[in-house]
C-alpha atoms as a PDB file:
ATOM      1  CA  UNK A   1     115.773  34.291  54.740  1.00  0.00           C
ATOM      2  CA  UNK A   2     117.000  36.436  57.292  1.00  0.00           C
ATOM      3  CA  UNK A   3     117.783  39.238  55.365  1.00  0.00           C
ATOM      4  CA  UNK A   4     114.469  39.654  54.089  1.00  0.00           C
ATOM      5  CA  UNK A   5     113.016  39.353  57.496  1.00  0.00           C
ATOM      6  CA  UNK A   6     115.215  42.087  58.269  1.00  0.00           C
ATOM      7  CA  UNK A   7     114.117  44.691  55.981  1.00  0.00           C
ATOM      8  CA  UNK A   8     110.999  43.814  56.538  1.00  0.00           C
ATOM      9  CA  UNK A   9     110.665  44.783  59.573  1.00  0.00           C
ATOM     10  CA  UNK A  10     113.266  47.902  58.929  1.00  0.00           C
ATOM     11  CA  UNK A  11     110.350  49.111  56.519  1.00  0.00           C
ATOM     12  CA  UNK A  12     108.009  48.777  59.259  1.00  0.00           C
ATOM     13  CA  UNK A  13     109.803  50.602  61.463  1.00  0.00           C
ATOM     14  CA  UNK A  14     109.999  53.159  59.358  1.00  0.00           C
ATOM     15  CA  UNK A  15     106.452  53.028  58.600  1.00  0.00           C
ATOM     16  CA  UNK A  16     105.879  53.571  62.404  1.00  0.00           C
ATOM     17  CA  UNK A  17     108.177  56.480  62.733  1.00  0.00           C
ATOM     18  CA  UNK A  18     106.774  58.060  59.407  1.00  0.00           C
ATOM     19  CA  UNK A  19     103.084  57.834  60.982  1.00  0.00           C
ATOM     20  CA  UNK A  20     103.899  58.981  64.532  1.00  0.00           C
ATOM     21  CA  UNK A  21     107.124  61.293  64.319  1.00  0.00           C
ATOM     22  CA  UNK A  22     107.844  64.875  62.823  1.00  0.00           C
ATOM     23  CA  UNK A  23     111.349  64.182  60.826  1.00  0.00           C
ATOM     24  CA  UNK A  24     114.178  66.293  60.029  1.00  0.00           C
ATOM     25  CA  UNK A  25     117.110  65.896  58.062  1.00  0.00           C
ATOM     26  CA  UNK A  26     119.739  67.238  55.948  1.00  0.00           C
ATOM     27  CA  UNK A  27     123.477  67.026  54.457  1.00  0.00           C
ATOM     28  CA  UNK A  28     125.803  69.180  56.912  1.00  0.00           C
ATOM     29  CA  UNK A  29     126.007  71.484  53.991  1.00  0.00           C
ATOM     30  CA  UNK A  30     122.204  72.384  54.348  1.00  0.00           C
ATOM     31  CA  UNK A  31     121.461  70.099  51.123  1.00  0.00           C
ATOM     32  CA  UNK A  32     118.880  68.004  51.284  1.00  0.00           C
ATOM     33  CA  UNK A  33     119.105  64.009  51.879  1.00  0.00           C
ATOM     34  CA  UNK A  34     120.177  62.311  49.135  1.00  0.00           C
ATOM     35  CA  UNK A  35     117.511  60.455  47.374  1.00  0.00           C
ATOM     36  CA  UNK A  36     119.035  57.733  45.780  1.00  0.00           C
ATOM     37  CA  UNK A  37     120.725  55.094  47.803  1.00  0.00           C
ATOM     38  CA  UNK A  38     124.513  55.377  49.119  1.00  0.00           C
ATOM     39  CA  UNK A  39     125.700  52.789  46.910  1.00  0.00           C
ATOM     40  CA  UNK A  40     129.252  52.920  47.799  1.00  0.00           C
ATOM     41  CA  UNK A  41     128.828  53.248  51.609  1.00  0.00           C
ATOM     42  CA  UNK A  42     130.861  50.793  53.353  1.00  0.00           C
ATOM     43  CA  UNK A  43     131.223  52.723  57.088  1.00  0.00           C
ATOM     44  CA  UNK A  44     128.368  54.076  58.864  1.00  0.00           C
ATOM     45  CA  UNK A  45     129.609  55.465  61.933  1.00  0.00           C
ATOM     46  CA  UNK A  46     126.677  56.649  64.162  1.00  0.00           C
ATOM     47  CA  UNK A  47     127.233  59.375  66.631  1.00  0.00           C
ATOM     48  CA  UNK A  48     125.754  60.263  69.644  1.00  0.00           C
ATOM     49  CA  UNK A  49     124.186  57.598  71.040  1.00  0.00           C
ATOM     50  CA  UNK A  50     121.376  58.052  73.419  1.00  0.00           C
ATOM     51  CA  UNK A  51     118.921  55.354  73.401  1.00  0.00           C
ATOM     52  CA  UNK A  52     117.923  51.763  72.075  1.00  0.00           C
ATOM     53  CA  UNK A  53     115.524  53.191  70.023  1.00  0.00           C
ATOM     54  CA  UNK A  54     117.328  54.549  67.297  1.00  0.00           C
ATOM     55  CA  UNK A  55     116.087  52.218  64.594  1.00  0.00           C
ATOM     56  CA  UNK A  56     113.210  54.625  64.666  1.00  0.00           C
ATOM     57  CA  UNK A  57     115.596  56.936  62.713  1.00  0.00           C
ATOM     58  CA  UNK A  58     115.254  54.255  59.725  1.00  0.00           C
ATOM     59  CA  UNK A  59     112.634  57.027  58.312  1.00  0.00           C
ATOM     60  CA  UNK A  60     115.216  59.075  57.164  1.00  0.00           C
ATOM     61  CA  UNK A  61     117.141  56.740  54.833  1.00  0.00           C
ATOM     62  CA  UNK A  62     115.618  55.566  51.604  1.00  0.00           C
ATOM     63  CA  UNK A  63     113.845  52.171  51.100  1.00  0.00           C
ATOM     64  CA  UNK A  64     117.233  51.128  49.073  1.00  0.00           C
ATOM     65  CA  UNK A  65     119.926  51.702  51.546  1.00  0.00           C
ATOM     66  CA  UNK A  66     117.406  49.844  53.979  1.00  0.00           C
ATOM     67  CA  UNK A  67     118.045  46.721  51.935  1.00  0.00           C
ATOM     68  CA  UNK A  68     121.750  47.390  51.938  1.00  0.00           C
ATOM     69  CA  UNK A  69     121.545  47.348  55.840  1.00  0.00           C
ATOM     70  CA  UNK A  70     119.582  43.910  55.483  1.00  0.00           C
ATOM     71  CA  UNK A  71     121.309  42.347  53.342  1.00  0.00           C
ATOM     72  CA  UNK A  72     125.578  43.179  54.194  1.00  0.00           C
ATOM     73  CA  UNK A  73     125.301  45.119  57.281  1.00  0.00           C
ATOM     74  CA  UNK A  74     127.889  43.902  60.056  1.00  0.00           C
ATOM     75  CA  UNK A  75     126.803  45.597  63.480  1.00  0.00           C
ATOM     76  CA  UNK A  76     128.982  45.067  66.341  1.00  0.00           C
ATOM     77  CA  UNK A  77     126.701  45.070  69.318  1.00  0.00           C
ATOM     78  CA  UNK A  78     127.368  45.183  73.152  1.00  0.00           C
ATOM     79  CA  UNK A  79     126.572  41.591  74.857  1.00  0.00           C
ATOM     80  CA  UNK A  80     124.583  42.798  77.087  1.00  0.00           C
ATOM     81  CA  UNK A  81     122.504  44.457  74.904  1.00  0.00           C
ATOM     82  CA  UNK A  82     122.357  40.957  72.694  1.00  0.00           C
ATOM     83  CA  UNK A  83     121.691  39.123  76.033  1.00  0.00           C
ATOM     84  CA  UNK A  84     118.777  40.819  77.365  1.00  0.00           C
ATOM     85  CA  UNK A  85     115.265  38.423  76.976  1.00  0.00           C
ATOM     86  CA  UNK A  86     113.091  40.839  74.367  1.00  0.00           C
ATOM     87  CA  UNK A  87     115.652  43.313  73.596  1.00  0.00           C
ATOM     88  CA  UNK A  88     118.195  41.097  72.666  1.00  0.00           C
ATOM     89  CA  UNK A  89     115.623  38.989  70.103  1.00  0.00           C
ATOM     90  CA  UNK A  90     114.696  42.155  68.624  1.00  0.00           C
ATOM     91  CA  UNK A  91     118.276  43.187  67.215  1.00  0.00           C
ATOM     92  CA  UNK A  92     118.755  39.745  66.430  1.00  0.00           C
ATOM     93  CA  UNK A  93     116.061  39.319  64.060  1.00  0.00           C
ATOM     94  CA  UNK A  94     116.622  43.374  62.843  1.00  0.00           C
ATOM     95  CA  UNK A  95     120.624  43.215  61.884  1.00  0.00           C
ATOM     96  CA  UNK A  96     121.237  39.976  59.868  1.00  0.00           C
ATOM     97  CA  UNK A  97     124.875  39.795  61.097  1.00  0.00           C
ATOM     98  CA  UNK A  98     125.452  41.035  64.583  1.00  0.00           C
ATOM     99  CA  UNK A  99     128.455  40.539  66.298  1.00  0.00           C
ATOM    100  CA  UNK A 100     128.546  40.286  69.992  1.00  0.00           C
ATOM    101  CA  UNK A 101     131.336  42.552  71.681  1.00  0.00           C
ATOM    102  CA  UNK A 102     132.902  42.632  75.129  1.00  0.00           C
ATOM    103  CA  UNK A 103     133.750  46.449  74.809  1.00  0.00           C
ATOM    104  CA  UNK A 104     136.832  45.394  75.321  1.00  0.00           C
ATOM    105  CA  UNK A 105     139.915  45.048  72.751  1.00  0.00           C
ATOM    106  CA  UNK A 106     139.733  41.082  73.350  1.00  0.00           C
ATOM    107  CA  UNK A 107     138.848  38.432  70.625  1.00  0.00           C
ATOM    108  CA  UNK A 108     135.110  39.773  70.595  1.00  0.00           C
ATOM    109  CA  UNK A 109     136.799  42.470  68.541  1.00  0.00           C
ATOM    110  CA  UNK A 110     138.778  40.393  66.569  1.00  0.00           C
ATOM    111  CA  UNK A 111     135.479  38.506  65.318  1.00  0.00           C
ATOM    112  CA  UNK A 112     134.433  41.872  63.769  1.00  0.00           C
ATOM    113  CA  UNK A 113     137.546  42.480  61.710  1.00  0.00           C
ATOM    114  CA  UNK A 114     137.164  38.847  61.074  1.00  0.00           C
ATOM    115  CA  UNK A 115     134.035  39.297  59.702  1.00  0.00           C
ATOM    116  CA  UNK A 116     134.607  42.264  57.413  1.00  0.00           C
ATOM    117  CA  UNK A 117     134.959  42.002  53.458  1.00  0.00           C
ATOM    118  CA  UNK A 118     135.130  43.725  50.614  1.00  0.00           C
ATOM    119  CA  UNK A 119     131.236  43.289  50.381  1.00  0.00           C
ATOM    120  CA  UNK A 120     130.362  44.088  53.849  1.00  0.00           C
ATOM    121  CA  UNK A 121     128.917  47.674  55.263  1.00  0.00           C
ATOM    122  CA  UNK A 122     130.025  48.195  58.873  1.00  0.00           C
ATOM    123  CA  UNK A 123     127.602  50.130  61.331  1.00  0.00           C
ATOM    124  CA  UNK A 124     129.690  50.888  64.368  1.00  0.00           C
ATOM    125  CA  UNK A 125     128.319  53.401  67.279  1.00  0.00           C
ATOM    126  CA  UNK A 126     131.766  55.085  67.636  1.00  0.00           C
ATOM    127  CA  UNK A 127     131.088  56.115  71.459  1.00  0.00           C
ATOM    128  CA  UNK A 128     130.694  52.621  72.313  1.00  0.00           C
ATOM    129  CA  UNK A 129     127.944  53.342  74.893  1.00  0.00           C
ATOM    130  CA  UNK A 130     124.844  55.476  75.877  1.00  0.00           C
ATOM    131  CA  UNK A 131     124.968  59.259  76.783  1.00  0.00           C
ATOM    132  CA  UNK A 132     122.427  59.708  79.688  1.00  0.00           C
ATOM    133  CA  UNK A 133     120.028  62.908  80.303  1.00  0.00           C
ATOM    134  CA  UNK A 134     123.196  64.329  82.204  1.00  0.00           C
ATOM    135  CA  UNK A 135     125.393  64.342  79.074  1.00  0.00           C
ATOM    136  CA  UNK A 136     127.537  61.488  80.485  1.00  0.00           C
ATOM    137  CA  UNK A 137     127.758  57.690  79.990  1.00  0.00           C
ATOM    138  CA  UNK A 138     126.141  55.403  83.087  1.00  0.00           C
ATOM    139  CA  UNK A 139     129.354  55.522  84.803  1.00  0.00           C
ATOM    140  CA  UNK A 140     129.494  59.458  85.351  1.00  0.00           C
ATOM    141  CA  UNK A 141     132.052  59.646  82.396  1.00  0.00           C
ATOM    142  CA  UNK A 142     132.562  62.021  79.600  1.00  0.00           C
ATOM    143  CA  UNK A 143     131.280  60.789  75.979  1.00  0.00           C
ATOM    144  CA  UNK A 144     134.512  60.184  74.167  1.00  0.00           C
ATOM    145  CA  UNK A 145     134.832  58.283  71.028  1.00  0.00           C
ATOM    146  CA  UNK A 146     136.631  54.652  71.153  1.00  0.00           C
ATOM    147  CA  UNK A 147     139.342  53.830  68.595  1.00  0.00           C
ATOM    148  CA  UNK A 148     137.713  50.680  67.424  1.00  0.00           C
ATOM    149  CA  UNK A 149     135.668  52.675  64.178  1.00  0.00           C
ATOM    150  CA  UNK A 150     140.241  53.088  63.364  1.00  0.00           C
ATOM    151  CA  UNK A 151     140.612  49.594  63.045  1.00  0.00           C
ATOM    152  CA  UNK A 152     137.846  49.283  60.551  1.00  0.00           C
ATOM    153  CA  UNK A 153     139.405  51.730  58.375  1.00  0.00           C
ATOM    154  CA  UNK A 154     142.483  50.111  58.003  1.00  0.00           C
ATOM    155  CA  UNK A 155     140.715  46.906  56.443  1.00  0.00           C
ATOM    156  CA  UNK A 156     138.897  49.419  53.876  1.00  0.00           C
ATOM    157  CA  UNK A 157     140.582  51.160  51.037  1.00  0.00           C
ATOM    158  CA  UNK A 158     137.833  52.916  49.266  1.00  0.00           C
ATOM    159  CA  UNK A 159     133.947  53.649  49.267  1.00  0.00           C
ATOM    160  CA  UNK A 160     132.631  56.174  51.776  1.00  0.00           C
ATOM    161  CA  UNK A 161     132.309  56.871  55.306  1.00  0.00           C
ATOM    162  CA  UNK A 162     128.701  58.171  55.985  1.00  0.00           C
ATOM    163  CA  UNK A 163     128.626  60.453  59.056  1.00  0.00           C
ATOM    164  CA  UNK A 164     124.719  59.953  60.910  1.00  0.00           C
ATOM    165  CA  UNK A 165     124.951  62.729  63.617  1.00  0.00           C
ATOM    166  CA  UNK A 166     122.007  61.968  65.769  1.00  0.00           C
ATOM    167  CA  UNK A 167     120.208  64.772  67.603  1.00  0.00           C
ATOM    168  CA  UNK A 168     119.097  62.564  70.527  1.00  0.00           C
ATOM    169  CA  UNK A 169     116.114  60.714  71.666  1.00  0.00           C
ATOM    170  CA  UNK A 170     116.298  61.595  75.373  1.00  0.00           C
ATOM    171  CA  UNK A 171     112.671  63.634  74.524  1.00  0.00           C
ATOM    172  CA  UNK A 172     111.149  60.670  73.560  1.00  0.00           C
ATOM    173  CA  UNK A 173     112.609  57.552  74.968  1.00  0.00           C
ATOM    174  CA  UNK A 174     115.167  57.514  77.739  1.00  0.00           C
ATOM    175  CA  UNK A 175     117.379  54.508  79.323  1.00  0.00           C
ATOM    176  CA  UNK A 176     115.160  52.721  81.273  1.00  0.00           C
ATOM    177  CA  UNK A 177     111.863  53.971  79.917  1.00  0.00           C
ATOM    178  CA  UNK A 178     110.045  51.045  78.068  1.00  0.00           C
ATOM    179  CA  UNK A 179     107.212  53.492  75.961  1.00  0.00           C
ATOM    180  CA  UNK A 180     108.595  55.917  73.679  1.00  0.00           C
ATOM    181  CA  UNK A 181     106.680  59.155  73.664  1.00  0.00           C
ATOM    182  CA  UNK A 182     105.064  59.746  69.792  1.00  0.00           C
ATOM    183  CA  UNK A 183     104.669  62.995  67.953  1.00  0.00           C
ATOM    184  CA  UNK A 184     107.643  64.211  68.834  1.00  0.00           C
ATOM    185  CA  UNK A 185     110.814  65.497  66.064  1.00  0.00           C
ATOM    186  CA  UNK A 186     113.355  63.336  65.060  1.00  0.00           C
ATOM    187  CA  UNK A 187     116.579  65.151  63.976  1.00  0.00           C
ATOM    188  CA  UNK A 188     119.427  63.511  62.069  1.00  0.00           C
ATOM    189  CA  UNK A 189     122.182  65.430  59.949  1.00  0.00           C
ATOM    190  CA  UNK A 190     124.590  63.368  57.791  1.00  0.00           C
ATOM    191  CA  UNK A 191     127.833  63.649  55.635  1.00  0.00           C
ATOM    192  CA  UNK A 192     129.522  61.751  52.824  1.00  0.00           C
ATOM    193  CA  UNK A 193     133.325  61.035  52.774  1.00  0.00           C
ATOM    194  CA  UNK A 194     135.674  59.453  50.771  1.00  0.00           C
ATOM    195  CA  UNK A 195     137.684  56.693  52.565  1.00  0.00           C
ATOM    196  CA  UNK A 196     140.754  56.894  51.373  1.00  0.00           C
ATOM    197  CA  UNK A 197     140.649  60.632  51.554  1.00  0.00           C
ATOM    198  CA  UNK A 198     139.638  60.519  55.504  1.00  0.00           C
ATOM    199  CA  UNK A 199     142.438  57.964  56.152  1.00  0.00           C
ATOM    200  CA  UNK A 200     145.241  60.187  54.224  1.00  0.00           C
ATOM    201  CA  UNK A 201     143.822  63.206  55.977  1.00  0.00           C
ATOM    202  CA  UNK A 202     144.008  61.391  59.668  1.00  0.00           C
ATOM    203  CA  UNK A 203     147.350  59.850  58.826  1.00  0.00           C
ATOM    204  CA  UNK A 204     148.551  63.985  57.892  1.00  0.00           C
ATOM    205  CA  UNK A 205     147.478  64.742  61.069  1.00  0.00           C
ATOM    206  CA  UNK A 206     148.726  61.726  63.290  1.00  0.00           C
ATOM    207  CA  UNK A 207     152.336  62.416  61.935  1.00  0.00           C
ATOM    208  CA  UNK A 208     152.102  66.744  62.152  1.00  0.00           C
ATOM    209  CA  UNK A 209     151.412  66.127  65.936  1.00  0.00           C
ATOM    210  CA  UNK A 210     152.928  63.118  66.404  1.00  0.00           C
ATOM    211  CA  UNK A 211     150.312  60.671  67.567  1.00  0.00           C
ATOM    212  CA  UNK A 212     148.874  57.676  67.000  1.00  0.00           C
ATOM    213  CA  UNK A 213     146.166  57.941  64.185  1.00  0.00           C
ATOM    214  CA  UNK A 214     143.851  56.146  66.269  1.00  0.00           C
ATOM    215  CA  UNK A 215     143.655  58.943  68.777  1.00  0.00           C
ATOM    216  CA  UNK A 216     143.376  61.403  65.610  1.00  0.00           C
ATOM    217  CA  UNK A 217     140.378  59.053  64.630  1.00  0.00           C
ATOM    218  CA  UNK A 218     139.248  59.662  68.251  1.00  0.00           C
ATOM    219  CA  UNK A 219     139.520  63.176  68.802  1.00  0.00           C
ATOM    220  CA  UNK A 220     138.263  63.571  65.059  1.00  0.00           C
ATOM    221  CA  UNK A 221     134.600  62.155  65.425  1.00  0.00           C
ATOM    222  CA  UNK A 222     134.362  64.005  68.808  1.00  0.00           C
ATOM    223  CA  UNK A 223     135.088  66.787  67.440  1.00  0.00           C
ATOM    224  CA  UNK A 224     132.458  66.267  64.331  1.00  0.00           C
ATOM    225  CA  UNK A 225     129.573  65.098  66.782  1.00  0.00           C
ATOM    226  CA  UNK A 226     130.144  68.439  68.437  1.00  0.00           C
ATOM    227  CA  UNK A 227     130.317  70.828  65.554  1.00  0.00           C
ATOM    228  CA  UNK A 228     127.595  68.826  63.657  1.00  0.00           C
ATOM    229  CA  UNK A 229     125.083  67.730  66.021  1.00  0.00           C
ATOM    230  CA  UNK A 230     121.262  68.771  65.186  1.00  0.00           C
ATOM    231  CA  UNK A 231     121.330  69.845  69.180  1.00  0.00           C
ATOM    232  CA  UNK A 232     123.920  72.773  68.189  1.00  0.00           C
ATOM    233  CA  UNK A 233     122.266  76.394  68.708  1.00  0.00           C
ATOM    234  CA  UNK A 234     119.656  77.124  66.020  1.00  0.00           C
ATOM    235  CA  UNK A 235     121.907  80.021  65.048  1.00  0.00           C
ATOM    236  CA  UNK A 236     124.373  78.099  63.807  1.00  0.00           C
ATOM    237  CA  UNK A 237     122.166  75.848  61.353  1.00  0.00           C
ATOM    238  CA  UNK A 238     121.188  75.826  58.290  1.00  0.00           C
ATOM    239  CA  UNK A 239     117.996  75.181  56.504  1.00  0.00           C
ATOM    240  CA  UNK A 240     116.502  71.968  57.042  1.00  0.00           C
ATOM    241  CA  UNK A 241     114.520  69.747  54.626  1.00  0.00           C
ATOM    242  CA  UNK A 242     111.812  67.110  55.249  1.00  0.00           C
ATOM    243  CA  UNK A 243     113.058  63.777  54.748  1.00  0.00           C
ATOM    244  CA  UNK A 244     112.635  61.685  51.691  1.00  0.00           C
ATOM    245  CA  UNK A 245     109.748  59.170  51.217  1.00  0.00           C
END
């Protein structure tokens, strides 16, 4: 039952940010969104994180890969978040499977891998926390990537990785603020990669420099938010397209 609840309520959503938000979004390549559903996406890795209402970006994925996100979507999810009165209920009832984290590499982690088979999707926020107006986290610190999105990988060997750079909600809802401003653009630009070719491709790298690949992983999605992100000058983008229906 709860999956069904769950997309449910992701279709509403959507509904909601179709109505009362301009959206943009392409493939990095300045192709347009795919219109079928990612059927072999097993990663999502969601960058740039700037505010709890993200879900809002649900508008620019079709109605199919909605239902994959209700029905095998594990979504490590900060406790605190989970614990909070209304906020906390409302990720509960929209992610079937959410698995409460410490941020810390304790057993909380450990349930995630735990959780992970051959069947499941993982949706991880790399960054692990919330970039403020200032461009840092709430603790005054620069937004780096965390090596947990490495130790997924190494429990997958194939499918794809889907990319979701965000371009930032800070212009319509910030930490703190409870009403999101409407009629404002939403901006998302996303890319498709083969697993096993990203994890070859880190590993190459880890052992040229000689470094952990987890710090590759690291300095890798950094690196891709940067380059990628809808926020980059408007000089350096290509054409956009309007998102699917």
């Amino acid at each position: 039952m709860g999956k069904y609840i769950s997309f449910v309520l992701l279709l509403a959503i959507k509904a909601f940010s179709l109505v009362f938000y301009r959206l943009k979004g392409r493939a990095i390549d300045g192709g347009p969104i795919p219109g079928r559903p990612w059927s072999k996406v097993r990663l999502v890795a969601f960058l740039n994180h700037t505010s709890l209402y993200e879900p809002l970006f649900a508008a620019l994925v079709p109605n199919r890969f909605l239902w994959e996100i209700a029905n095998r979507a594990v979504v490590p999810v900060a406790a605190k978040t989970l614990d909070r009165p209304i906020v906390g209920l409302f990720f509960k009832i929209l992610i079937p499977h959410p698995v409460s984290i410490t941020r810390e590499p304790d057993h909380t982690w450990d349930a995630v891998l735990s959780r992970i088979d051959s069947d499941s999707m993982v949706i991880i926020l790399p960054e692990g926390r919330m970039r403020r107006r200032n461009g840092l986290d709430v603790s005054g610190r620069p937004m780096t990537s965390r090596g947990g999105i490495a130790d997924i990988l190494a429990t997958m060997e194939d499918g794809e990785l889907l990319m979701a750079y965000s371009g930032g909600l800070h212009h319509i809802q910030i930490p703190g603020q409870f009403f999101p401003r409407l009629f404002r653009t939403l901006r998302m630009d996303f890319e498709l990669l083969e697993i096993a070719d990203y994890k070859s491709e880190m590993q190459r790298l880890a052992k040229a420099a000689g470094r952990r690949v987890k710090n590759i992983v690291k300095t890798d999605l950094d690196r891709r938010r940067d380059l990628h992100s809808p926020m980059t000058p408007e000089s350096t983008r290509q054409p956009e397209t309007e998102a699917p229906a």
